[in-house]
C-alpha atoms as a PDB file:
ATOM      1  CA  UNK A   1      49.085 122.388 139.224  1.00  0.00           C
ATOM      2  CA  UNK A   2      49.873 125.846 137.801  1.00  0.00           C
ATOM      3  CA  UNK A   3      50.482 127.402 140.315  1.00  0.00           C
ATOM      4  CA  UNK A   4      52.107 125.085 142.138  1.00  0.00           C
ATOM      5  CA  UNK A   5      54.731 124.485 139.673  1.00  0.00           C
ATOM      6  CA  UNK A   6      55.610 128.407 139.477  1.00  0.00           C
ATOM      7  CA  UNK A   7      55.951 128.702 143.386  1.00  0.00           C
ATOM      8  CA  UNK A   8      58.687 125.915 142.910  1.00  0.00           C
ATOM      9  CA  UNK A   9      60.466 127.376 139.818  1.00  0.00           C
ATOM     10  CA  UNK A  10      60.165 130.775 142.526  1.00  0.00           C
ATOM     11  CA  UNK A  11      61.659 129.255 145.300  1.00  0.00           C
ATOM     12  CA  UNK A  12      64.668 127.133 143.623  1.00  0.00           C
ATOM     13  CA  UNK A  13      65.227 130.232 140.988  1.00  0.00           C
ATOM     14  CA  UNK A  14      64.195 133.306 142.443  1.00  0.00           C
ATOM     15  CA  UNK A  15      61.699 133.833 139.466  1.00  0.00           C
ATOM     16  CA  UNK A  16      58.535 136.077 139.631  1.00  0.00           C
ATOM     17  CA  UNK A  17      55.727 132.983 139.775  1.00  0.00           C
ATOM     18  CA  UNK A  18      53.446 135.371 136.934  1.00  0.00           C
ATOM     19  CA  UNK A  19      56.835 134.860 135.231  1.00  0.00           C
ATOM     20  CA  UNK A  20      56.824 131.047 134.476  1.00  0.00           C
ATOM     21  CA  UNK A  21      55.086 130.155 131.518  1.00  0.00           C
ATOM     22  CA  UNK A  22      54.728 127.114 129.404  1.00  0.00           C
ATOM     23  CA  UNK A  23      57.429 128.088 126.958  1.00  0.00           C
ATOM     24  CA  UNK A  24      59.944 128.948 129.884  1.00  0.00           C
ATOM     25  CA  UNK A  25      63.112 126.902 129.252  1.00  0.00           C
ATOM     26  CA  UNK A  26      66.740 126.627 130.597  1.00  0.00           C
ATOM     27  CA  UNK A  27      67.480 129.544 128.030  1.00  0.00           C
ATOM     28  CA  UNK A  28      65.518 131.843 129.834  1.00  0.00           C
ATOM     29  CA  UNK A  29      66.411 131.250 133.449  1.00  0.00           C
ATOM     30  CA  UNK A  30      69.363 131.956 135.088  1.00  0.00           C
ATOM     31  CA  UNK A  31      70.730 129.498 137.640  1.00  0.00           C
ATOM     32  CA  UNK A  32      68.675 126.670 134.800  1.00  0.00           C
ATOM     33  CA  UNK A  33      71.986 124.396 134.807  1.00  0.00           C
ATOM     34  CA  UNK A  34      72.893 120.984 135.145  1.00  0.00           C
ATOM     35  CA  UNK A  35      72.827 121.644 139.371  1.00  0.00           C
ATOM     36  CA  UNK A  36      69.962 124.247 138.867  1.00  0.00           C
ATOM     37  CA  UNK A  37      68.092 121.018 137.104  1.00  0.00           C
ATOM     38  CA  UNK A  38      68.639 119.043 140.101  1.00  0.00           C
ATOM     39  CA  UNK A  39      67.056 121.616 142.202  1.00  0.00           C
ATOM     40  CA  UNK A  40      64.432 121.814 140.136  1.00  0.00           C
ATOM     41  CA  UNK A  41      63.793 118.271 140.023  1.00  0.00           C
ATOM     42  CA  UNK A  42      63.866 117.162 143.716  1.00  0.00           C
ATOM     43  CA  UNK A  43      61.452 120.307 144.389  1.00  0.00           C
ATOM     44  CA  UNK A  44      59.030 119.070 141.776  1.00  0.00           C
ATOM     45  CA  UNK A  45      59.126 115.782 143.659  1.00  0.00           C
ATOM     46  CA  UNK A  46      58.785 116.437 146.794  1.00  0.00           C
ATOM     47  CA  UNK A  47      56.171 118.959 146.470  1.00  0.00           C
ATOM     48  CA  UNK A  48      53.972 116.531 144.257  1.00  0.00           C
ATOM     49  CA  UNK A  49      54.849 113.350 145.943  1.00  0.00           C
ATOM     50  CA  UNK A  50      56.610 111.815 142.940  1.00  0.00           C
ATOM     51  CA  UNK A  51      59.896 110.427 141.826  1.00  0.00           C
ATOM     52  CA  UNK A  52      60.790 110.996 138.184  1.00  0.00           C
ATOM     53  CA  UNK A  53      62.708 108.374 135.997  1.00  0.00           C
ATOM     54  CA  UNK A  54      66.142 109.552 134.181  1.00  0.00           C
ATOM     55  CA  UNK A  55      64.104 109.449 130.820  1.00  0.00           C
ATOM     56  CA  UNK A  56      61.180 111.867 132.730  1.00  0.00           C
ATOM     57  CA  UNK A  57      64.265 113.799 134.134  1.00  0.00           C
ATOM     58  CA  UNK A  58      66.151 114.963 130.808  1.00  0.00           C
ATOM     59  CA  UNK A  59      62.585 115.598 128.539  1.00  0.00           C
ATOM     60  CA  UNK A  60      62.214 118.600 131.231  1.00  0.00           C
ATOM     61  CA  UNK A  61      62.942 121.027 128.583  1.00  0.00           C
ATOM     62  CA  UNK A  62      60.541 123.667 129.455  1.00  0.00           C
ATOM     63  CA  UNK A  63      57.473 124.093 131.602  1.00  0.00           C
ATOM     64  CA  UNK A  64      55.124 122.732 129.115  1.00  0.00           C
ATOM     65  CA  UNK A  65      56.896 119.441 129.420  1.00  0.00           C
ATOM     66  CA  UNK A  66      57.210 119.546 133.009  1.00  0.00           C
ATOM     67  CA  UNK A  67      53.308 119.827 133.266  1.00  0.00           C
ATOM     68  CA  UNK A  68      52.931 116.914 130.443  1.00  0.00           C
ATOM     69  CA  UNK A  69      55.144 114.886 132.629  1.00  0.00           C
ATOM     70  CA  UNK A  70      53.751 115.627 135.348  1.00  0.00           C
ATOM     71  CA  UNK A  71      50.022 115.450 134.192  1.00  0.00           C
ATOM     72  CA  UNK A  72      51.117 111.675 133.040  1.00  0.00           C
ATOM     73  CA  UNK A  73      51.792 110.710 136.659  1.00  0.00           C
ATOM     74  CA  UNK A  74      48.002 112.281 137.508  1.00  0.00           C
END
């Protein structure tokens, strides 16, 4: 899942994949807006086969949250 999550923060942010670590946050990352959110979050969804609720959608703070949400949906 590791992996997979850093080739999508890669592709929608240009970001080195060894780059993206658990504590990587909208702070850290440029292009991390409102829109670069969106990105984010129909990339995570298609590429896992999910579809995140608003509440899901707004507690992606930082990576580590993105897995934990993520892990939740198995």
């Amino acid at each position: 899942m590791d992996r997979r999550i850093a080739e999508v923060f890669s592709e929608v942010f240009q970001v080195p994949p060894e780059q993206v670590t658990d504590s990587l946050s909208p702070q850290d990352v440029t292009g991390w807006d409102s829109l670069g959110h969106v990105r984010l979050v129909t990339q995570l969804q298609e590429q896992f086969g999910v579809e995140f609720d608003v509440d899901e959608i707004m507690r992606m703070e930082n990576v580590a949250e993105i897995k934990k949400i993520l892990a939740a949906r198995g």
